[in-house]
Protein backbone atom coordinates (compact mmCIF):
# COMPACT_ATOMS: atom_id res chain seq x y z
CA UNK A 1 -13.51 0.97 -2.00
CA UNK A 2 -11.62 -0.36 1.01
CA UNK A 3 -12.83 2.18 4.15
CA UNK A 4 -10.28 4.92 5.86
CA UNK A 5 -9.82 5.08 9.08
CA UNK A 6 -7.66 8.17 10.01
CA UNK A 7 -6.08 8.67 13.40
CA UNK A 8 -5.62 12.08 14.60
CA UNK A 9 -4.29 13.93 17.11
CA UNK A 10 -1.61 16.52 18.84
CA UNK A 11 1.79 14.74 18.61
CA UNK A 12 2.83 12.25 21.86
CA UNK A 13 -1.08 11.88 22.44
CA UNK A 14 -0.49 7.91 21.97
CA UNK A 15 -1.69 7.75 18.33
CA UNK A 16 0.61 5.27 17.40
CA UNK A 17 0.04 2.63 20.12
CA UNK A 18 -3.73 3.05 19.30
CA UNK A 19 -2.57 2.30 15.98
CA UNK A 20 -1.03 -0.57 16.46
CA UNK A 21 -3.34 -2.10 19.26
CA UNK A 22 -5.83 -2.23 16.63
CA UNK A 23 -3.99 -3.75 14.08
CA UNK A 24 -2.49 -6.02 16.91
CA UNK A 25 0.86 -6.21 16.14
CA UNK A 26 4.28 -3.72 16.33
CA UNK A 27 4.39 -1.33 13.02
CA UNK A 28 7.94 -0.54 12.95
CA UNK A 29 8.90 -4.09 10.77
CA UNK A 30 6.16 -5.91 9.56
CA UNK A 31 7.95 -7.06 6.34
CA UNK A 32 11.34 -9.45 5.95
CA UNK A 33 11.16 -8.01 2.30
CA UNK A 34 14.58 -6.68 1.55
CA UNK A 35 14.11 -2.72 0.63
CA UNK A 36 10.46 -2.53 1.09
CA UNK A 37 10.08 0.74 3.64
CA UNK A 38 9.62 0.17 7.30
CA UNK A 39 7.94 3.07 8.98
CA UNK A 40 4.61 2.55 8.26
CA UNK A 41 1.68 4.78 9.39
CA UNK A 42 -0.60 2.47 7.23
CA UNK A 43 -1.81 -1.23 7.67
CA UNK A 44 -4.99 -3.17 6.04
CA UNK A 45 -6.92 -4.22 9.06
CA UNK A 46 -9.95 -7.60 9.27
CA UNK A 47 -11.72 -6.64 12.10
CA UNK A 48 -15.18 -8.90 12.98
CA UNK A 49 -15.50 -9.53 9.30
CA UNK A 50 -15.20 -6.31 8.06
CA UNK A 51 -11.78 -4.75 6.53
CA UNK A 52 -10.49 -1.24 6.01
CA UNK A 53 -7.35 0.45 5.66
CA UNK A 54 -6.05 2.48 9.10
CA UNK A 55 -4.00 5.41 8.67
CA UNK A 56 -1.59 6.70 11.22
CA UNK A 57 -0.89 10.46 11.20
CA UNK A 58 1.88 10.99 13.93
CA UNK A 59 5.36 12.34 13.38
CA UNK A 60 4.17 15.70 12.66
CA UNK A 61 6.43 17.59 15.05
CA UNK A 62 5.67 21.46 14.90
CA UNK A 63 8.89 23.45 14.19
CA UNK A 64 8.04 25.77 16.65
CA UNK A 65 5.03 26.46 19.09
CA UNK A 66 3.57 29.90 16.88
CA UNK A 67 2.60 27.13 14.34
CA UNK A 68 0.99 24.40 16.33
CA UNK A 69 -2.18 25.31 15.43
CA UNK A 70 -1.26 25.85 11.61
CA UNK A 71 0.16 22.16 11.57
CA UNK A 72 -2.39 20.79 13.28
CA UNK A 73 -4.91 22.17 11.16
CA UNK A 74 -3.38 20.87 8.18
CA UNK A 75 -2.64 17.53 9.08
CA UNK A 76 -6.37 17.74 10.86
CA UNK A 77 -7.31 18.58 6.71
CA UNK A 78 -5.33 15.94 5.04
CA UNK A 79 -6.42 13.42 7.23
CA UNK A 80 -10.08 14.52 6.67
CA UNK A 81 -10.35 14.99 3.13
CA UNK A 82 -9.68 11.07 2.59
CA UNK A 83 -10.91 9.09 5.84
CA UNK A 84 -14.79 7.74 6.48
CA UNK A 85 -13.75 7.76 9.86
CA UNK A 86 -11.86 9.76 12.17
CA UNK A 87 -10.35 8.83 15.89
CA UNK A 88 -9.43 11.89 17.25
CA UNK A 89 -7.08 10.89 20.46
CA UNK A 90 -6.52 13.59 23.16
CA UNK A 91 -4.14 12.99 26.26
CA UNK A 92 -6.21 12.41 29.63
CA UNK A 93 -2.30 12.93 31.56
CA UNK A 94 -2.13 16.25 30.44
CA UNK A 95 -5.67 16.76 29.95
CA UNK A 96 -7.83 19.30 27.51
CA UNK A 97 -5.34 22.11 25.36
CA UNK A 98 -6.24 24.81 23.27
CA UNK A 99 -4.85 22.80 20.67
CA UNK A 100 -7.64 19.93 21.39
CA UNK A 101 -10.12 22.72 20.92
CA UNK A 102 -8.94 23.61 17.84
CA UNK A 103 -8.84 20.68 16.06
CA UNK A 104 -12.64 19.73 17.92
CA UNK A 105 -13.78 23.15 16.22
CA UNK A 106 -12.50 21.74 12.89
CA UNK A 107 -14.02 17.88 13.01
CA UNK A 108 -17.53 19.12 14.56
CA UNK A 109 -18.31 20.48 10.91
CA UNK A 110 -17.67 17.65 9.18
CA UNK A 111 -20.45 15.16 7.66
CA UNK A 112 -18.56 11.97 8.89
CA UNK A 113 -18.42 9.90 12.06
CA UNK A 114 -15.96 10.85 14.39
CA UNK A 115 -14.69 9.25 17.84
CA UNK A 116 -14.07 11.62 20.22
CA UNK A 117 -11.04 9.33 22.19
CA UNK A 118 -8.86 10.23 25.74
CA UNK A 119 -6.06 8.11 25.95
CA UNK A 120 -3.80 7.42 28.88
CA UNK A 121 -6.95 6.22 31.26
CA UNK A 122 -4.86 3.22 32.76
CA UNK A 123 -7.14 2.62 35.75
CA UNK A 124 -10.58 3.28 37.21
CA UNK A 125 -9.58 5.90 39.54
CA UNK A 126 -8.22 8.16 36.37
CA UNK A 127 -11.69 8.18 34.62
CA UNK A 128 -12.82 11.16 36.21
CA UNK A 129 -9.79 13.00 34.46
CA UNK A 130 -12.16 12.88 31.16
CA UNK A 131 -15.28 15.08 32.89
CA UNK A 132 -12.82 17.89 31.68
CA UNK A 133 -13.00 16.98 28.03
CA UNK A 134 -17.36 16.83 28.04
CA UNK A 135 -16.35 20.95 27.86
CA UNK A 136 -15.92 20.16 24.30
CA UNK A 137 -19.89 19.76 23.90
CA UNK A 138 -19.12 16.15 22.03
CA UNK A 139 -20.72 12.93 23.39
CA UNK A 140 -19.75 10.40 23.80
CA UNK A 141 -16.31 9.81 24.39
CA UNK A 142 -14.81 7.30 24.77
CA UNK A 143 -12.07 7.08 27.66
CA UNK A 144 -9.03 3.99 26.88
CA UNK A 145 -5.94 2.92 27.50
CA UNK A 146 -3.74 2.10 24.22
CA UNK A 147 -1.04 0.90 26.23
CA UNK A 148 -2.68 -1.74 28.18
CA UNK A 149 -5.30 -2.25 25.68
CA UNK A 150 -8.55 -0.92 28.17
CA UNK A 151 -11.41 0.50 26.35
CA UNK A 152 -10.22 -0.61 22.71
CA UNK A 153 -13.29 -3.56 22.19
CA UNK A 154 -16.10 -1.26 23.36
CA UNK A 155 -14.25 1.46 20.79
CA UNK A 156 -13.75 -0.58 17.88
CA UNK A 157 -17.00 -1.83 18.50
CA UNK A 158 -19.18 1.29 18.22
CA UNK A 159 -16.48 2.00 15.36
CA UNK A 160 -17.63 -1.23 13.27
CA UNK A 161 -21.49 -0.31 13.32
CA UNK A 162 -20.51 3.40 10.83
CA UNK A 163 -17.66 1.56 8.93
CA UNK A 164 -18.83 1.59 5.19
CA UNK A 165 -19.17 -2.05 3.97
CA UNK A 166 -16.20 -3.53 1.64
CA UNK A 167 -17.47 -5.95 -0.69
CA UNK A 168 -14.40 -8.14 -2.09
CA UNK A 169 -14.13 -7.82 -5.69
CA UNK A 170 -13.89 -10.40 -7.74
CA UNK A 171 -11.48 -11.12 -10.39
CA UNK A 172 -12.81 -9.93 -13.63
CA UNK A 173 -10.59 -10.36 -16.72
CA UNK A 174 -12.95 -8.69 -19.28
CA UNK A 175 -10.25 -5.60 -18.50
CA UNK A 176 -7.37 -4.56 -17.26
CA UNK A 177 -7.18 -1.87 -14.77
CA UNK A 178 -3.86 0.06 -14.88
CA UNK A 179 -2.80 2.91 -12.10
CA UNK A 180 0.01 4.99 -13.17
CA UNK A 181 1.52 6.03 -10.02
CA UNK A 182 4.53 8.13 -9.20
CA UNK A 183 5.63 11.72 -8.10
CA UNK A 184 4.60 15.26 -8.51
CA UNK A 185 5.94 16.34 -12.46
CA UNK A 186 7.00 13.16 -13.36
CA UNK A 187 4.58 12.64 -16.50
CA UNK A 188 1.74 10.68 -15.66
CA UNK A 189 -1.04 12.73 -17.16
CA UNK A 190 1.36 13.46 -20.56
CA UNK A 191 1.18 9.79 -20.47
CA UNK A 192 -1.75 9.14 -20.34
CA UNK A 193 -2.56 11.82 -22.64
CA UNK A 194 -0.28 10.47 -25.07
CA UNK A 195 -1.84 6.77 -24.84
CA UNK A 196 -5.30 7.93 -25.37
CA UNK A 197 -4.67 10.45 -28.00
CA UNK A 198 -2.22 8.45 -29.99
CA UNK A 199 -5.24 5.58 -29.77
CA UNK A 200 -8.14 7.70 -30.32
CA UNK A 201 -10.58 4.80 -28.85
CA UNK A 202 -11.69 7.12 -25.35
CA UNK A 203 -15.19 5.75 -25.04
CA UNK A 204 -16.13 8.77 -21.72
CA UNK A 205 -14.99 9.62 -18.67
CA UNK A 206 -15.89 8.39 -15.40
CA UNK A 207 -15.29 9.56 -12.07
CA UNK A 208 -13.33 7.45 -10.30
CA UNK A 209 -14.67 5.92 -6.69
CA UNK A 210 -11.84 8.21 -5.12
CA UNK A 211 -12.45 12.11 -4.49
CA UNK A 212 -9.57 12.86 -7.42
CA UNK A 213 -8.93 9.70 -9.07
CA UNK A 214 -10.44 9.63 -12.80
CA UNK A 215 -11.27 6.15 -14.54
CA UNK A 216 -10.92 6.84 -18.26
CA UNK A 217 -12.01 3.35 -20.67
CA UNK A 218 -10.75 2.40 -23.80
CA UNK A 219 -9.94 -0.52 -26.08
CA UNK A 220 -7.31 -1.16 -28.36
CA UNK A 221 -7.54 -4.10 -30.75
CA UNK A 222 -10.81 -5.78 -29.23
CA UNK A 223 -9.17 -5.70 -25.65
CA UNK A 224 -10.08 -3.33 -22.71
CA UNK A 225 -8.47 -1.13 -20.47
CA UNK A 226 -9.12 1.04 -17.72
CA UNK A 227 -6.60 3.96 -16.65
CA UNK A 228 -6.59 5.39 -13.64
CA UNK A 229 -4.96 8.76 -13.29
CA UNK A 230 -3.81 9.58 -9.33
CA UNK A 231 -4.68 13.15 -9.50
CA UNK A 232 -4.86 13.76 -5.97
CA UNK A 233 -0.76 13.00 -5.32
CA UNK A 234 -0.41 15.70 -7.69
CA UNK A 235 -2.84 18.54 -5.75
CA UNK A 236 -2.09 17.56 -2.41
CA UNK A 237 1.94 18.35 -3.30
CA UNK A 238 0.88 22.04 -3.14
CA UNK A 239 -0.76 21.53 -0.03
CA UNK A 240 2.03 20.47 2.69
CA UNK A 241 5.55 19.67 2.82
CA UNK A 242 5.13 16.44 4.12
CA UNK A 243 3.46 15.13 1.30
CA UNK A 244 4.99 11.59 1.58
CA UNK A 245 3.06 10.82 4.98
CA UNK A 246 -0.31 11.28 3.26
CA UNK A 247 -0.22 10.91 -0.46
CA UNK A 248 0.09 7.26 0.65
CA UNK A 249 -3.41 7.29 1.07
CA UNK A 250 -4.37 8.44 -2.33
CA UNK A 251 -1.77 5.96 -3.75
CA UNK A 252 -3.37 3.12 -1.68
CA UNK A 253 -6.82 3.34 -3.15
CA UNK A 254 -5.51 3.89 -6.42
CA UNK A 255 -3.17 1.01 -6.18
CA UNK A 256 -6.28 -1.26 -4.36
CA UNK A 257 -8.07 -0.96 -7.67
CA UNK A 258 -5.76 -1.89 -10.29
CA UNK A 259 -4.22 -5.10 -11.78
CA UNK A 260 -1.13 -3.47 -12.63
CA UNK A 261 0.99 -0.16 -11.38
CA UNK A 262 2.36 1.59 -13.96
CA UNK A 263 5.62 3.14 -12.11
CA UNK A 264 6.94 6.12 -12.95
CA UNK A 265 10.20 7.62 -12.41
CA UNK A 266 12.34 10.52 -13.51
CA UNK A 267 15.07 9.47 -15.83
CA UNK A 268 17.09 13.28 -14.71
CA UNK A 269 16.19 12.70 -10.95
CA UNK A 270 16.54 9.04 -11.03
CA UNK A 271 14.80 6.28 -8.66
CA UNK A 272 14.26 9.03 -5.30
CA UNK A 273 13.17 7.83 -1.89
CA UNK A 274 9.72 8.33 -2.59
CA UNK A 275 9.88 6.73 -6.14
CA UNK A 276 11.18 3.53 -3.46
CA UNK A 277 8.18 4.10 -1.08
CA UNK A 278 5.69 3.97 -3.96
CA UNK A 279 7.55 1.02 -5.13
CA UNK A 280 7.32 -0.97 -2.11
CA UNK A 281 3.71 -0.09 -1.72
CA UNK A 282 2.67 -2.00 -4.97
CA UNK A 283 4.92 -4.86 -4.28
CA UNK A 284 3.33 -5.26 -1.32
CA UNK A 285 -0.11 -5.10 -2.50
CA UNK A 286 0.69 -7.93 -4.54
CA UNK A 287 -0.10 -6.22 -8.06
CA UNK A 288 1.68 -6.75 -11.49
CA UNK A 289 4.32 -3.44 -12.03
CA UNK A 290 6.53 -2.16 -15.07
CA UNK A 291 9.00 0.54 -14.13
CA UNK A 292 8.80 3.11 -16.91
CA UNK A 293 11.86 5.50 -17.34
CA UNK A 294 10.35 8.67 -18.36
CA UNK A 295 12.13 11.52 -20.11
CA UNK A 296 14.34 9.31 -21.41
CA UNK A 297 14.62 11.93 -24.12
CA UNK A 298 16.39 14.50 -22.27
CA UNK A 299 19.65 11.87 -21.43
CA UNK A 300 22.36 11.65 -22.93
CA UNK A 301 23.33 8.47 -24.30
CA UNK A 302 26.11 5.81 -24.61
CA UNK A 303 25.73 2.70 -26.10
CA UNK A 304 25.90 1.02 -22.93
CA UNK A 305 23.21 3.31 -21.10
CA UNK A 306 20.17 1.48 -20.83
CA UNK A 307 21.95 -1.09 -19.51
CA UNK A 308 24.02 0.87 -16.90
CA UNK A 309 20.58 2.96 -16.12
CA UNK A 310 18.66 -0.95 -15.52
CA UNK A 311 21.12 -2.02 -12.89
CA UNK A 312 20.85 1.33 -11.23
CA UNK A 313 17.19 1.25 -10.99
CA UNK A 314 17.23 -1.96 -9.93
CA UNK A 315 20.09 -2.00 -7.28
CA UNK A 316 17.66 1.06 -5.79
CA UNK A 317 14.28 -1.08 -6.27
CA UNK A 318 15.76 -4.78 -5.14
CA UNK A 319 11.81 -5.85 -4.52
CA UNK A 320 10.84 -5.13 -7.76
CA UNK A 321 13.37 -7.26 -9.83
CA UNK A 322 10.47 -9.02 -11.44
CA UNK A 323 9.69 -5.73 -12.72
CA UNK A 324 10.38 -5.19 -16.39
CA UNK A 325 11.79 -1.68 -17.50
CA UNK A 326 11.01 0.36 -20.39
CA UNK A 327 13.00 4.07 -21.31
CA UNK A 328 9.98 6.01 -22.59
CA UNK A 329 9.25 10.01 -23.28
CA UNK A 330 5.71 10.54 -22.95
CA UNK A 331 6.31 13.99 -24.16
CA UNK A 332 7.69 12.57 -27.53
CA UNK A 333 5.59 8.92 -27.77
CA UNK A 334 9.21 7.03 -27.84
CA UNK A 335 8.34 3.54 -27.02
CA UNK A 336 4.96 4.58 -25.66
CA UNK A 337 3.51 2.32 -27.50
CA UNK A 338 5.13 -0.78 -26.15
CA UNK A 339 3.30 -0.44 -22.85
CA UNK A 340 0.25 -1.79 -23.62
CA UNK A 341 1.67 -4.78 -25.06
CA UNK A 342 3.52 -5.49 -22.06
CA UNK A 343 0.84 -4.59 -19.99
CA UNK A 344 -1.16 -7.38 -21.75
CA UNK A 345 1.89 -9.35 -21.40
CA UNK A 346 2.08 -8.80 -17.32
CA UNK A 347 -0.85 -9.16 -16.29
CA UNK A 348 -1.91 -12.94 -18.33
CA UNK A 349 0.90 -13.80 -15.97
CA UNK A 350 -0.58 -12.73 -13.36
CA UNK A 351 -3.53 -14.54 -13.91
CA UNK A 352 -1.49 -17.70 -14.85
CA UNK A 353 -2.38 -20.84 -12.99
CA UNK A 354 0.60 -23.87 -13.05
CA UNK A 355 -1.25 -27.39 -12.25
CA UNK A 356 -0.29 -29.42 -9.25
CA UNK A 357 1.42 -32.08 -10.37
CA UNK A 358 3.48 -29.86 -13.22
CA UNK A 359 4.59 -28.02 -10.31
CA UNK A 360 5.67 -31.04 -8.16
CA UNK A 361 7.43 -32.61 -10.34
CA UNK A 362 9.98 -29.79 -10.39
CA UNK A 363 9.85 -28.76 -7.05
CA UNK A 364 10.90 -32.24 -5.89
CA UNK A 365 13.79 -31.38 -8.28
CA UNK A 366 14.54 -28.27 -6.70
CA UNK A 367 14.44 -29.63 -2.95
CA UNK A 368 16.94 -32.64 -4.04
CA UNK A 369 19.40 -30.76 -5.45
CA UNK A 370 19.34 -28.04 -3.23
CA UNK A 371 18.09 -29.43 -0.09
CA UNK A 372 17.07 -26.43 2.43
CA UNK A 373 19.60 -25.94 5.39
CA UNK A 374 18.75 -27.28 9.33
CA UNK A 375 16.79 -25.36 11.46
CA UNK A 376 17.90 -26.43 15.02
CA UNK A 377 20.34 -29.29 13.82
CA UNK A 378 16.79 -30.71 12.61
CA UNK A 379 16.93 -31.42 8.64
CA UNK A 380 13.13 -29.35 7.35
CA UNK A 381 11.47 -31.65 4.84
CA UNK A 382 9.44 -30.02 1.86
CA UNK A 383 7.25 -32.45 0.72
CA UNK A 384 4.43 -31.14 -1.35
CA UNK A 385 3.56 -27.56 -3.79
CA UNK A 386 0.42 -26.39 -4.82
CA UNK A 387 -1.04 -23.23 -6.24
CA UNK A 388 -3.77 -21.46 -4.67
CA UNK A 389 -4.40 -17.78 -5.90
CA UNK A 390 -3.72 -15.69 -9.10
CA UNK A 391 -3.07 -11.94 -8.68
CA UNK A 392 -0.23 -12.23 -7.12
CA UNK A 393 0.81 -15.94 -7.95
CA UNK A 394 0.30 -17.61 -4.70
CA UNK A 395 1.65 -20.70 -3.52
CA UNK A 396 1.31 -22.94 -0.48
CA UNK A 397 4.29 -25.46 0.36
CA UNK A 398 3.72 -28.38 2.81
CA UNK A 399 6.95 -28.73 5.50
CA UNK A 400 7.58 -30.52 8.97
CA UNK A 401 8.77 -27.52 10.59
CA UNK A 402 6.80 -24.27 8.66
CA UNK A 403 9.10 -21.90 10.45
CA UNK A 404 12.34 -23.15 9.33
CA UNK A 405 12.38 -22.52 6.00
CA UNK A 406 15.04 -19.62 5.81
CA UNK A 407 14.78 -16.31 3.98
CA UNK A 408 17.41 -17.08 1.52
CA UNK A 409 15.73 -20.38 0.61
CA UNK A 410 12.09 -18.70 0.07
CA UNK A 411 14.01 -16.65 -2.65
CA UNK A 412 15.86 -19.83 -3.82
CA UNK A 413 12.12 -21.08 -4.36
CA UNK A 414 11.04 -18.01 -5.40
CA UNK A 415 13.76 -17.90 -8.62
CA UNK A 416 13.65 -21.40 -9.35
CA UNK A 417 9.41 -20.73 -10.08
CA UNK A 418 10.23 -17.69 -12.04
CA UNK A 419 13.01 -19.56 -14.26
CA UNK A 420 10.35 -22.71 -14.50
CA UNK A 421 7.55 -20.79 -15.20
CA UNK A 422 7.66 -17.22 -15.79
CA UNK A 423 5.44 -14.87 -13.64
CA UNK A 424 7.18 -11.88 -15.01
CA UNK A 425 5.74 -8.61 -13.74
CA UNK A 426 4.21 -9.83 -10.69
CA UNK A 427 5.71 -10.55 -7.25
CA UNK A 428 5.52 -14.48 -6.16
CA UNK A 429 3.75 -14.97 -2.09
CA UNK A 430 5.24 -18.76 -0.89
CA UNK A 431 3.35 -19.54 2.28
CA UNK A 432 3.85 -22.71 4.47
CA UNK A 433 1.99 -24.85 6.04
CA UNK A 434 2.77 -28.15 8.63
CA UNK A 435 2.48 -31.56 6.85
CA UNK A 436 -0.59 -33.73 8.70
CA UNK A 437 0.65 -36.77 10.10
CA UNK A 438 -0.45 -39.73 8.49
């Protein structure tokens, strides 16, 4: 499993510009992705070879001062239960609060590494502000500035030597790993229920690497499968009202392991924000999806409705158009048994390679027809395709000036593969590249 690293700390501490001076870039829009969500407290970071998954918990404004330390201690708690690290940032401005202490008391019991981080140390002269915090009885800590960057190498460094070790996985196609992934009550374990009882092939169970994830194998028809059941969303909903800031986590590993997302959404409620969120976070992972319409049973019906219900769902879920759609009940079995095939079906394309020269042939097509526009009053040349990953479909196009190539045309592009050769399922990554002279 990719490693967590969680950031914590009282609100307006500077968790966020930590946050994003260690992934080294602004976190507000990170993705020209039309619909995909854009406040992020998340980001994959590479890091000296090694790679793990930071996790930003700010926003979490108390309501009023008699709760602090009931908020903090929860979001302390989330945080904790799924991080193998924790930077805990305290203010060195308005130096050490009760509220510090509190939170200390809470991370000193806990088998993990932990950083023990004041923030706002902008020059030499304000180091001796962090004397104060050695009351805690931690050492060491580690004094920075987030905002001009001081202190964050020596940090990250001591950080690297306790980060667990990520191997990269690689692609195995004896299986298929699914993750069905979606909101509290929608009907992911009466699905899966219903798939493995109506199949009777459950070979065991296995825990899952995650605390509350279960793997569950089985075959159908000489193929195999592995489910994976996001437990934890479901828990943690009891746990705090802000569930959507940190059942992303859960939802991240889950989605990290799989080869397809199995998205599912409330046919009564309809697509919700957080059906969106979830949405956007498998898109961007890059893994195969079908949207299933659950309790499709309880709706009542024209002849028209599936089709009005599709262009609903997709007008909400514009990143996920690749997505196919399917209006199941997993309490009843209707058209339960069509997922597998199209889960078969989604992720061989996936996997699906187009040679070289196949492509070119109809990319030079493409370009001629529909040449792309100027960039600068300079006319941007396209002169060469090739595929270089599966799972996600990922393509590398040659150009005289990389950064000219518009929006709009990527998704030209972007169609005109999908019309030549499929990919259904799975989104489509076009990179670019500068032609070599010569």
């Amino acid at each position: 499993m990719k490693p967590v690293i969680a950031i914590v700390g009282r609100p307006n501490v500077g968790k966020s510009t930590l946050f994003n001076r260690i992934i080294g870039r602004r976190k507000a829009i990170v993705e020209n992705e039309p619909g995909v969500t854009r406040d992020r407290n998340y980001a994959e970071v590479k890091r000296d070879g090694n790679i793990f998954t930071l996790i930003d918990t700010g926003g979490f404004e108390p309501v009023s001062k008699d709760r602090i330390f009931i908020q903090m201690r929860e979001q302390c708690q989330l945080a904790i239960d799924e991080a193998d690290i924790i930077l805990f940032v305290m203010d060195g401005k308005e130096g050490l609060t009760p509220s510090d202490i509190e939170i200390t008391n809470i991370l000193r019991k806990l088998n993990k590494p932990v950083f023990y981080i004041v923030n706002k140390i902008d020059t030499q002269k304000q180091e001796e502000r962090v004397f104060e915090f050695y009351g805690l009885g931690v050492d060491p800590i580690f004094p920075i500035s987030a905002e001009h960057g001081l202190g964050i190498s020596g940090l990250m460094d001591e950080v690297i030597k306790v980060l667990p070790k990520y191997p990269e996985e690689e692609e195995n196609t004896e299986f298929a790993r699914i993750a069905v992934i979606g909101r509290p009550n929608v009907g992911k374990s009466s699905l899966i229920n219903r798939i493995l009882g109506y199949r009777r092939l459950l070979v065991d169970e296995i825990p899952g690497t995650t605390r509350d994830a279960i793997d569950t194998p089985f075959e159908r028809d000489g193929k195999k499968y592995v489910l994976i059941d996001t437990a934890g969303i479901r828990r943690k909903s009891r746990i705090s009202l802000r569930l959507e800031k940190y059942s992303i986590i859960e939802a991240l590993k889950t989605i990290d392991r799989s080869d397809i997302a199995l998205l599912m959404i409330d046919s009564k409620e309809g697509v919700t924000d957080q059906d969106c969120h979830l949405g956007g976070l498998i898109h961007e992972k890059g893994k195969g999806c079908i949207i299933l319409m659950n309790k499709w049973d309880l709706i009542e019906k024209s002849s028209h409705s599936m089709d009005e219900y599709e262009s609903v769902v997709y007008n909400r879920l514009k990143y996920l158009s690749y997505a196919p759609i399917l209006f199941i009940s997993a309490l009843t079995g209707q058209r339960v048994n069509k997922i597998l095939d199209l889960v078969d079906r989604v992720v061989d394309e996936s996997r699906k390679r187009i040679s070289t020269s196949q492509l070119n042939k109809t990319f030079q097509e493409w370009v001629e027809t529909h040449p792309p526009p100027l960039y600068k009053n300079r006319i941007v040349k396209l002169n060469y395709i090739t595929q270089v990953s599966t799972a996600p479909p990922t393509f590398v196009i040659y150009s005289n000036i990389p950064e000219g190539i518009h929006l709009s045309y990527e998704r030209f592009l972007i169609n005109k593969i999908r019309e030549n050769y499929g990919f259904e399922g799975v989104p489509i990554r076009l990179r670019y590249r500068k032609k070599r002279r010569g």
